[in-house]
Protein backbone atom coordinates (compact mmCIF):
# COMPACT_ATOMS: atom_id res chain seq x y z
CA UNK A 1 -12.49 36.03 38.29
CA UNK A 2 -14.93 32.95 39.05
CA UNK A 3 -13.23 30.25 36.79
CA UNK A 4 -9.76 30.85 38.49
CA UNK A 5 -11.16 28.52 41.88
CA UNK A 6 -12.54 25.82 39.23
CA UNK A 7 -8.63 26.10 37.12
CA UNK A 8 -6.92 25.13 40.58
CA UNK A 9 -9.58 22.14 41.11
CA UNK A 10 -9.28 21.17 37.41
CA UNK A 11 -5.29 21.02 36.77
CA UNK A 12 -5.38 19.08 40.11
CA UNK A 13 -7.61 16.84 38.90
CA UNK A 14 -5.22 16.71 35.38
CA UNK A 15 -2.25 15.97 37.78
CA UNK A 16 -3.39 13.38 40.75
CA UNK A 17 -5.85 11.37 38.05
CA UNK A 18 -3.68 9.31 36.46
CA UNK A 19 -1.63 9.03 39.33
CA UNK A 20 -4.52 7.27 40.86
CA UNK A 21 -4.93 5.37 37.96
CA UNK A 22 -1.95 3.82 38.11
CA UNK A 23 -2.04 3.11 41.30
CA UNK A 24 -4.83 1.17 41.40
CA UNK A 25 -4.23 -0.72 38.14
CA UNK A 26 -0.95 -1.28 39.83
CA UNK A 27 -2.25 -2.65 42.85
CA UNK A 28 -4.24 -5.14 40.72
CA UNK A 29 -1.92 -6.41 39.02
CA UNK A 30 0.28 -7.16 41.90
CA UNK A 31 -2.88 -8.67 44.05
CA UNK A 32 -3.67 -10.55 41.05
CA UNK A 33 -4.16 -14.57 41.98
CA UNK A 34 -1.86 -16.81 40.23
CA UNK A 35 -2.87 -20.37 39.11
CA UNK A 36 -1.00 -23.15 40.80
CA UNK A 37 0.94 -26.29 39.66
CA UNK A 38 -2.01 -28.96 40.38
CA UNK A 39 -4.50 -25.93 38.94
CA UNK A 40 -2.97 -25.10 36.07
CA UNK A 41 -3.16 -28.50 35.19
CA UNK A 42 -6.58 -29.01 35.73
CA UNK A 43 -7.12 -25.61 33.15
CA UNK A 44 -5.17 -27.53 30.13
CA UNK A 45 -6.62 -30.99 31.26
CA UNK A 46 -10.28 -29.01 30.39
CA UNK A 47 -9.08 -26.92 27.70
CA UNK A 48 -7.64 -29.81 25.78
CA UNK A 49 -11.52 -31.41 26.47
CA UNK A 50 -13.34 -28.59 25.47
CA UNK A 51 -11.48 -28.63 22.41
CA UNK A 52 -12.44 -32.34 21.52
CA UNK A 53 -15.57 -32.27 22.23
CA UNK A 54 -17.66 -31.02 19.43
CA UNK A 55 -20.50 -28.22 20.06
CA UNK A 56 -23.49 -28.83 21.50
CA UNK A 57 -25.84 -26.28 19.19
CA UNK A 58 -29.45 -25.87 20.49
């Protein structure tokens, strides 16, 4: 039959997709930069200002 080629491509596709997927989400979650000491205080030391300060609306 014709579709029998297309079923082989298609439940390999089912099968090595999400394995993919996972690797590559996995792999960015593992490269993924983490803030340092003197940095994450630096992102609270602006957070805590953006919060005071009120909006600017133009």
């Amino acid at each position: 039959m014709e579709g029998e080629g297309f079923s082989g491509f298609w439940s390999l596709t089912v099968i090595l997709g999400p394995i993919v997927l996972f690797c590559v989400i996995l792999f960015a979650v593992l490269r993924r930069r983490r803030l340092t000491a003197r940095e994450h205080v630096a992102q609270d030391a602006a957070t805590e200002r953006a919060y005071r300060e009120p909006e600017k609306l133009n």
